[in-house]
Protein backbone atom coordinates (compact mmCIF):
# COMPACT_ATOMS: atom_id res chain seq x y z
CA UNK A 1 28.10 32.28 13.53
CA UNK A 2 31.16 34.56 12.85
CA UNK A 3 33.00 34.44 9.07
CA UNK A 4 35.65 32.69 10.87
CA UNK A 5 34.21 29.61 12.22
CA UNK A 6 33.46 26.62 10.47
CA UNK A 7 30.39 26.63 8.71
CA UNK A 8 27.24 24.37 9.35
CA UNK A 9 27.40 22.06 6.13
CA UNK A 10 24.45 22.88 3.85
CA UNK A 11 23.14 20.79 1.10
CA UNK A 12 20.72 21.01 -1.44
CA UNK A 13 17.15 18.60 -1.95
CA UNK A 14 16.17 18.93 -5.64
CA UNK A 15 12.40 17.57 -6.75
CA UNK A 16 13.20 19.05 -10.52
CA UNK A 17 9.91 20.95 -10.25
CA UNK A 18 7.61 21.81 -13.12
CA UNK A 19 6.08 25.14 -13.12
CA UNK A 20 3.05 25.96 -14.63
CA UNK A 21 3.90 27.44 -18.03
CA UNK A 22 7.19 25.49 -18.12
CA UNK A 23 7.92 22.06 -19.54
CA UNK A 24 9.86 19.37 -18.44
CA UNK A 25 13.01 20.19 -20.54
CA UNK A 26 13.11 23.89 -19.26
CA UNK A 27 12.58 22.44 -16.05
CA UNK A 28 15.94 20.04 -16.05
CA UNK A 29 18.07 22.99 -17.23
CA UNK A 30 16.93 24.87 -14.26
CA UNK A 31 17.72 22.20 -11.70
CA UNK A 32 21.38 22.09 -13.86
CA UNK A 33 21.61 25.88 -13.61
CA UNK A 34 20.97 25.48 -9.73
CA UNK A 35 23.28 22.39 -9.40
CA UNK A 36 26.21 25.11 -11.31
CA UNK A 37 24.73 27.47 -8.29
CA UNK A 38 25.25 25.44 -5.46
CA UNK A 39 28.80 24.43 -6.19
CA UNK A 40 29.73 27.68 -6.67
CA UNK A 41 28.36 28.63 -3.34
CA UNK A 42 29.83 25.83 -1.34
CA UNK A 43 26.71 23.62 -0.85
CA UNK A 44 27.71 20.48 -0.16
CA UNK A 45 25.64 17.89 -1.71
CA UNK A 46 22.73 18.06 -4.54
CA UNK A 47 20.65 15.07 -4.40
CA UNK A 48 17.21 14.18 -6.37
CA UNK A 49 14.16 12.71 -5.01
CA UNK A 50 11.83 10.06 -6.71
CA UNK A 51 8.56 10.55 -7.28
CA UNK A 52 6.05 9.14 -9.91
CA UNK A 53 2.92 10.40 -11.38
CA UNK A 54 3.47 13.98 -10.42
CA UNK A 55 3.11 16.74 -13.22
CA UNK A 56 4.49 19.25 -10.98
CA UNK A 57 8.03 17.13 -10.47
CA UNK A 58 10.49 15.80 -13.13
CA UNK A 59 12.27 13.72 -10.90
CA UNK A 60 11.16 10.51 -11.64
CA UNK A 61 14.22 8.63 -12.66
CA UNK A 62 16.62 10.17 -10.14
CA UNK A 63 19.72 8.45 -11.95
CA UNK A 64 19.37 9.83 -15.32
CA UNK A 65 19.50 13.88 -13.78
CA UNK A 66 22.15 12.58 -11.84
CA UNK A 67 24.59 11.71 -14.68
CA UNK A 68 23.48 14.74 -16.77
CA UNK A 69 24.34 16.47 -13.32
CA UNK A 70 27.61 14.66 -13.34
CA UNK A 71 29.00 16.63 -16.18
CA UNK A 72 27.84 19.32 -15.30
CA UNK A 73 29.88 19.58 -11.98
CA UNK A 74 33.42 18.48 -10.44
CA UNK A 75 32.95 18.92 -6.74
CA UNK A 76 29.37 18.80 -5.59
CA UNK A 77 28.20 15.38 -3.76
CA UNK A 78 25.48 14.15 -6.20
CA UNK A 79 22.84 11.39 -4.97
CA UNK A 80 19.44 10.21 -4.82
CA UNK A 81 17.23 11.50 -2.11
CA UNK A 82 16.54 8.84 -2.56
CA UNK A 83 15.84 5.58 -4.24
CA UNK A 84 12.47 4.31 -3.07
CA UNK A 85 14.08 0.77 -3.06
CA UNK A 86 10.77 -1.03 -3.15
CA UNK A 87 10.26 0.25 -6.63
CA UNK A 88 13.31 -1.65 -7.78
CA UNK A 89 15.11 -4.80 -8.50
CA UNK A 90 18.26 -4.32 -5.99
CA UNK A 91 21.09 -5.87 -9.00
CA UNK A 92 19.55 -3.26 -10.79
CA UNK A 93 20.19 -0.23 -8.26
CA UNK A 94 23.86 -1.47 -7.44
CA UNK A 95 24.53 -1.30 -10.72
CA UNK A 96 22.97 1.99 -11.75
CA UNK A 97 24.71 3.71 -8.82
CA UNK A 98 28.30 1.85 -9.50
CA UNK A 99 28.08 3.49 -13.14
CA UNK A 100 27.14 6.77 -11.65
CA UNK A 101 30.29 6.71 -9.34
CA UNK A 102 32.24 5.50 -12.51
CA UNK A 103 30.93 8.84 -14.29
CA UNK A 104 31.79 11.13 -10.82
CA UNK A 105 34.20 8.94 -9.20
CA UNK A 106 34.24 9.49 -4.99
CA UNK A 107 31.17 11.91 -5.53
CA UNK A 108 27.70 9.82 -5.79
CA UNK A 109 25.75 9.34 -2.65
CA UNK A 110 22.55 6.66 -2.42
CA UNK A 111 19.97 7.75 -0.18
CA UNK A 112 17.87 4.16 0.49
CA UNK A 113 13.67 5.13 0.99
CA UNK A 114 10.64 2.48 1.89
CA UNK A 115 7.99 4.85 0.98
CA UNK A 116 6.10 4.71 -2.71
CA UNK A 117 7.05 8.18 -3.47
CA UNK A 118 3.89 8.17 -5.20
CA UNK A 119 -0.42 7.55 -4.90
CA UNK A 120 -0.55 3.65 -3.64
CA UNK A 121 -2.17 3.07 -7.56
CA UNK A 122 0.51 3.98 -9.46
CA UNK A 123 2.86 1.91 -6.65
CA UNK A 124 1.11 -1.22 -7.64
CA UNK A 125 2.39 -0.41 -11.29
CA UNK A 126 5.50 0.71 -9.91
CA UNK A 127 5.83 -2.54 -8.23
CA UNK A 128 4.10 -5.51 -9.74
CA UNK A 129 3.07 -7.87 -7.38
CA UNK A 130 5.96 -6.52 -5.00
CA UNK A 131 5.24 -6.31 -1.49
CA UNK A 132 4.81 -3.03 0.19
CA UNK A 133 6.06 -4.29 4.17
CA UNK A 134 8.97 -3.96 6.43
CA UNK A 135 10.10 -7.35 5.76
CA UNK A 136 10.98 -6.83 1.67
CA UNK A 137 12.01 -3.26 1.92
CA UNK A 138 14.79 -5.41 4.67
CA UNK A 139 15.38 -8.12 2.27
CA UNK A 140 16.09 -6.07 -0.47
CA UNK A 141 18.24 -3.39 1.29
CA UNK A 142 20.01 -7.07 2.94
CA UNK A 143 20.49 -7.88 -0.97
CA UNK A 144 21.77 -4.25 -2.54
CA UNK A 145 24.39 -4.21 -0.08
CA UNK A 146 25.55 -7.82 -1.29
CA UNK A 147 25.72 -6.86 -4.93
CA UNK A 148 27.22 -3.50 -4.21
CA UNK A 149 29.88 -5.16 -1.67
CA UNK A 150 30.22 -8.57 -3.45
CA UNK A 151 29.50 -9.93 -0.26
CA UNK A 152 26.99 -12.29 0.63
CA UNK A 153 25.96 -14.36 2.93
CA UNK A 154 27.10 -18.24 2.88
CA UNK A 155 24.45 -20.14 0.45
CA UNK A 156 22.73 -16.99 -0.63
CA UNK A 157 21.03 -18.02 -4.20
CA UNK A 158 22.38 -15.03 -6.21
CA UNK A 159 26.24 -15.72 -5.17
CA UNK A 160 28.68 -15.09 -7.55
CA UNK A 161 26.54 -12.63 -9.54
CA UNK A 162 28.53 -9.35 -9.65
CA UNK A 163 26.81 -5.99 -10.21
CA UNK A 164 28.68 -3.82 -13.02
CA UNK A 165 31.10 -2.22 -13.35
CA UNK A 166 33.69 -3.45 -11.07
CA UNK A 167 36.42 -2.18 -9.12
CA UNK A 168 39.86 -2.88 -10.39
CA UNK A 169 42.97 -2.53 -9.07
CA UNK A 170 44.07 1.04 -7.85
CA UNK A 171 40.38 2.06 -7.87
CA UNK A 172 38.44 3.05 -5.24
CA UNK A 173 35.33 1.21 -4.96
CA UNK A 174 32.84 2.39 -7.23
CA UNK A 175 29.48 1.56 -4.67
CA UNK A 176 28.82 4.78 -3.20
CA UNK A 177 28.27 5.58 0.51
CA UNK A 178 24.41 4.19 1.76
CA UNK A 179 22.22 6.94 3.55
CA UNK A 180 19.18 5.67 4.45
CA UNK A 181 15.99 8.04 4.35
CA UNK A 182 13.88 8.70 7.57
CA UNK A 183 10.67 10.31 9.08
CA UNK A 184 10.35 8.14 11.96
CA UNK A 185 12.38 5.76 14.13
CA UNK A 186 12.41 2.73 11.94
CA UNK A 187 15.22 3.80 9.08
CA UNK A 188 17.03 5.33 12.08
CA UNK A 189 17.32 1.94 13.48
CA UNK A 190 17.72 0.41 10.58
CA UNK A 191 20.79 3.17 9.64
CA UNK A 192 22.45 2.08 13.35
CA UNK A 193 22.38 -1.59 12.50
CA UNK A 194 24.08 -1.69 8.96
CA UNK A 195 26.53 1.18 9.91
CA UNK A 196 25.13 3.77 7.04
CA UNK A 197 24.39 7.43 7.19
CA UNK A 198 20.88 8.91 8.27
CA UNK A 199 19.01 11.69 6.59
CA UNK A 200 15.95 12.33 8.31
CA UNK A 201 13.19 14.21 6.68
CA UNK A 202 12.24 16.78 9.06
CA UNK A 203 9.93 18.50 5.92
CA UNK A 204 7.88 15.65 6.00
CA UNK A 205 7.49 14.95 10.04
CA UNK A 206 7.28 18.35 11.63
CA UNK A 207 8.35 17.49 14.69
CA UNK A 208 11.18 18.71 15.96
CA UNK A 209 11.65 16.43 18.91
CA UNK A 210 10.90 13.60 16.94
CA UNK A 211 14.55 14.42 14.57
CA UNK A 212 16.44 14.90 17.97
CA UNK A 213 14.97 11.37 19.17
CA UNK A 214 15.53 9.65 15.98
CA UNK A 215 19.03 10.95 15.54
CA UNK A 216 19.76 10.47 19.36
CA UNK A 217 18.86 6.60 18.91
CA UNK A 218 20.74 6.13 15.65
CA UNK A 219 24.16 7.53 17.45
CA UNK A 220 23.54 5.54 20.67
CA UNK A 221 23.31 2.27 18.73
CA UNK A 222 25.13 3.01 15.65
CA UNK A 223 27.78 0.14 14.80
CA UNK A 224 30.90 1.06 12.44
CA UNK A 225 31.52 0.15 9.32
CA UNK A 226 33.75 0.68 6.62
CA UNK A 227 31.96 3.87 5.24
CA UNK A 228 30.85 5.22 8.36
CA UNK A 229 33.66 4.62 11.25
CA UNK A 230 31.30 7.33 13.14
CA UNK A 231 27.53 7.99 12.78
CA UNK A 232 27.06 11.10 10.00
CA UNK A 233 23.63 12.81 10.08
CA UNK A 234 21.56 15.05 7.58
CA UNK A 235 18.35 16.74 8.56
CA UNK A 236 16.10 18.28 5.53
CA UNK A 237 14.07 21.22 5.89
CA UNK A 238 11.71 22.87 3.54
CA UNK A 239 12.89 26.62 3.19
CA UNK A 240 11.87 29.86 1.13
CA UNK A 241 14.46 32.85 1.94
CA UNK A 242 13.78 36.26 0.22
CA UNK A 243 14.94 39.67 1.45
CA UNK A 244 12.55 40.39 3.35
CA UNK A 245 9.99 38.57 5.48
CA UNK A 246 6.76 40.06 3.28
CA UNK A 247 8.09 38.66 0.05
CA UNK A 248 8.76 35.38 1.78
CA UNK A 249 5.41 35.11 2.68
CA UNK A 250 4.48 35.75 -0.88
CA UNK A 251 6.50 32.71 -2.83
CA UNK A 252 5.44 30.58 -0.63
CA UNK A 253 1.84 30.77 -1.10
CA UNK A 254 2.33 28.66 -4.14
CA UNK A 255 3.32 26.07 -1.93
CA UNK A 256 0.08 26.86 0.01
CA UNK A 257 -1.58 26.05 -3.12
CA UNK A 258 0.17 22.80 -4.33
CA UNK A 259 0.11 20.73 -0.89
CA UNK A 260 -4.07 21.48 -1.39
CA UNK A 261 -4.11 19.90 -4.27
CA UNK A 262 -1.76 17.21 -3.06
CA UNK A 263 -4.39 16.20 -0.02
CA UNK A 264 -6.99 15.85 -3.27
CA UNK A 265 -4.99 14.07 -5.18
CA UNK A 266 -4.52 16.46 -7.94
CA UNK A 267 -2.22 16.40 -10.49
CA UNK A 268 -1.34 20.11 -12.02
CA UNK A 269 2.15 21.51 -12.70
CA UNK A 270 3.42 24.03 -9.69
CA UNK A 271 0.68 26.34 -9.30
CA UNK A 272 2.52 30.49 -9.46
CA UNK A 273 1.70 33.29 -6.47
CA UNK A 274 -1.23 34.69 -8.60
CA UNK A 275 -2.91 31.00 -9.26
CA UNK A 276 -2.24 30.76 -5.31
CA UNK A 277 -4.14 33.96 -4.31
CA UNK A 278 -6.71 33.33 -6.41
CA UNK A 279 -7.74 31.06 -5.30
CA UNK A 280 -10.72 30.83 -3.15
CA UNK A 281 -9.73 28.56 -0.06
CA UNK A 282 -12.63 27.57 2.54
CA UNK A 283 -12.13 28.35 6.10
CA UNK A 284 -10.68 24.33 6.22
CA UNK A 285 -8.52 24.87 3.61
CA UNK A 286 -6.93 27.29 5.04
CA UNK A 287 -6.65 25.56 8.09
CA UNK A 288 -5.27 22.77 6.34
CA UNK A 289 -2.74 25.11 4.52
CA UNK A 290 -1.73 26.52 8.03
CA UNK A 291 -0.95 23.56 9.72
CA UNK A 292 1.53 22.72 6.41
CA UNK A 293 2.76 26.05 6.50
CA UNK A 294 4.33 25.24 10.16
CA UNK A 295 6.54 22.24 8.61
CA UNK A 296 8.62 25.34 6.25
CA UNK A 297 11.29 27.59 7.39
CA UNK A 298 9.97 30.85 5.76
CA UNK A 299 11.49 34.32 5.99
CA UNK A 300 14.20 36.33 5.12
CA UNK A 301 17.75 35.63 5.73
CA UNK A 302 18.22 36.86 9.42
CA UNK A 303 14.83 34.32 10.48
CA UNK A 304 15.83 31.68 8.45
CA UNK A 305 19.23 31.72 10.03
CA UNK A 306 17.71 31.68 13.35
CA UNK A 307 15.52 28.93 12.78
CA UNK A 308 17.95 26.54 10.82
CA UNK A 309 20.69 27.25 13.48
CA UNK A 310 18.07 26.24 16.48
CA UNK A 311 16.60 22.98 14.09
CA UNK A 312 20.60 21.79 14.14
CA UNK A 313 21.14 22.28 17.78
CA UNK A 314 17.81 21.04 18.73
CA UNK A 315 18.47 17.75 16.89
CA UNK A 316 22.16 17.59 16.80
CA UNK A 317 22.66 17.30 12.89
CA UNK A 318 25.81 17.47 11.55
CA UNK A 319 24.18 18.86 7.61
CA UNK A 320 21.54 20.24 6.78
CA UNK A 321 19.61 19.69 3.59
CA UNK A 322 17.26 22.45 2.14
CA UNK A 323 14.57 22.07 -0.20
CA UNK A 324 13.11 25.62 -1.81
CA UNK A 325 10.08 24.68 -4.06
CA UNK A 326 9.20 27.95 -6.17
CA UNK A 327 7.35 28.74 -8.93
CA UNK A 328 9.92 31.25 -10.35
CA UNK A 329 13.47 29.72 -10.77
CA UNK A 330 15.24 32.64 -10.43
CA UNK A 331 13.75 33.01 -6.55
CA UNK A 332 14.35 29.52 -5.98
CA UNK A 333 18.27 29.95 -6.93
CA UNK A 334 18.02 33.68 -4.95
CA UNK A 335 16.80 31.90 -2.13
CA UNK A 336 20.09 29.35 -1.72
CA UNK A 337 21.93 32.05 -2.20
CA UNK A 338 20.88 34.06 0.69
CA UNK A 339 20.78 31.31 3.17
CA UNK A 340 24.68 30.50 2.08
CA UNK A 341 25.35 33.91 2.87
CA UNK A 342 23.59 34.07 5.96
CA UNK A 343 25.56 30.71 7.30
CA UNK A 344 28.34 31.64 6.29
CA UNK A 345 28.85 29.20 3.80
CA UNK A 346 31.91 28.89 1.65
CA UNK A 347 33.02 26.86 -1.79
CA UNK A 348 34.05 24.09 -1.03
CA UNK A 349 37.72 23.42 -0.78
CA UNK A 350 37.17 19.30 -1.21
CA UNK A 351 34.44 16.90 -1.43
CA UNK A 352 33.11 15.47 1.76
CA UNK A 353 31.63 12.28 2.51
């Protein structure tokens, strides 16, 4: 891609990591440091993903970074990555998200999950007595989009009940564009049908050719609507970037470490490159590791470029949305950097939807 042509839109996945040796506190002003970072280099959107029970993530409450975030910024696309909508009462995420677009009016996304983003134990506190199927993660997505459009259906029971605050006159409306999340062909279907964006999470599904299928259905059945005259597509990637391919290598072996103790259910901040190496892995381990190593983009910028260029074209994206997990903060931001410059990227000169 010359300097001259048009960038491939870039965006930012933030999990608010927790390092070991470093708090939660130290860990927010990083992710506001790298949110300042990312606008500066032209990124187009910073969103925040939900998780619960994690020691190694801060992101639990995606809506309260998000308005610290707010302030913090003036053009950068800010959302959830998402809301995992079955751990919610939908009144309550219409309004949340119509306050955040009050706070950064025309620049909140919400990104719509099904999964816990959690153990299945702590979902059941999460949740109540909530169901965990198909069906209520549809009826309460059916629901959100009545509150945050003030439409419902003819003798729904909650009719009349608007979510706050509302749009007055001269404002645009203050319920932000839906994305809905994907790893598999289900929220891509789902996406088609209510006219919303997609952002499929190639980190978490692998495959390649499942993206291109998933994103190939969505467009072929995708039905207008008021947000989204045409279907809009993000795929996510897991990336580490450093200058050279060795080093690369290096920070991500803390990754290595932390999806291990993910598959045992361990709970530890984010282990650093010497806990990593120290640690004695087992022939399966390390097979284990392997196979997750496959599902990140790891090298430096001239390799990632390649491979980020060919995950686009393979699967037709129109954004891309990179996640860098790394112990030190300073290599995290480094890496973003160095895969702007190598796409080309520029600041921004307005916020896109």
């Amino acid at each position: 891609m010359s300097p001259a042509s048009s960038p491939l839109p870039l965006s930012v996945l933030d999990l608010v990591p927790v390092s070991s040796g470093m708090d939660a506190p130290a860990a927010l002003r990083e992710t506001l440091a790298l949110a300042r970072e990312a606008e500066h280099l032209g990124f187009t959107r910073f969103w925040v993903a939900e998780h619960h029970n994690m020691p190694a993530v801060a992101a639990s409450v995606p809506a309260v970074v998000l308005a610290a975030l707010s302030q913090a910024t003036s053009t950068l696309r800010l959302g959830a990555g998402g809301v995992m909508l079955p751990n919610h009462a939908p009144l309550s995420v219409a309004e949340t998200y119509r306050l955040l677009s009050a706070l950064a009016p025309g620049r909140i996304d919400l990104g719509l999950g099904r999964a816990p983003g959690t153990d299945p134990r702590t979902a059941r506190a999460l949740r109540g007595a909530a169901g965990l199927t198909e069906d209520a993660f549809e009826r309460q997505l059916t629901d959100l989009l009545a509150y945050g459009t003030g439409t419902f259906p003819a003798g729904h029971p909650f009719a009349g009940i608007t979510a706050s605050p509302v749009d007055t006159a001269g404002q645009p409306t203050l319920f932000p564009p839906l994305w809905l999340l994907s790893s598999s062909g289900y929220g891509a279907r789902t996406a088609a049908l209510l006219g919303t964006g997609l952002a499929f999470a190639q980190h978490i599904n692998p495959s390649v050719s499942d993206a291109a299928a998933a994103l190939q259905a969505y467009r072929t059945t995708f039905r207008p609507s008021r947000t989204f005259p045409e279907p809009r597509t993000i795929v996510a990637a897991s990336v580490v970037c450093a200058p050279t391919p060795e080093e690369a290598d290096e920070l991500a072996a803390s990754l290595d470490l932390m999806f291990l103790r993910l598959t045992r259910g361990e709970l530890a901040p984010f282990p650093s490159v010497a806990e990593a190496r120290a640690y004695p892995y087992t022939p399966h381990e390390r097979a284990q590791v392997a196979a997750y190593r496959a599902r990140v983009v790891v090298g430096d910028p001239a390799q990632v470029r390649t491979r980020l260029l060919d995950l686009a074209e393979r699967t037709g994206a129109d954004e891309l949305m990179l996640t860098t997990l790394l112990h030190d903060p300073a290599a995290r931001r480094r890496s973003y950097a160095l895969v702007a410059k190598a796409l080309g990227l520029r600041r921004a000169a307005r916020v896109a939807v």
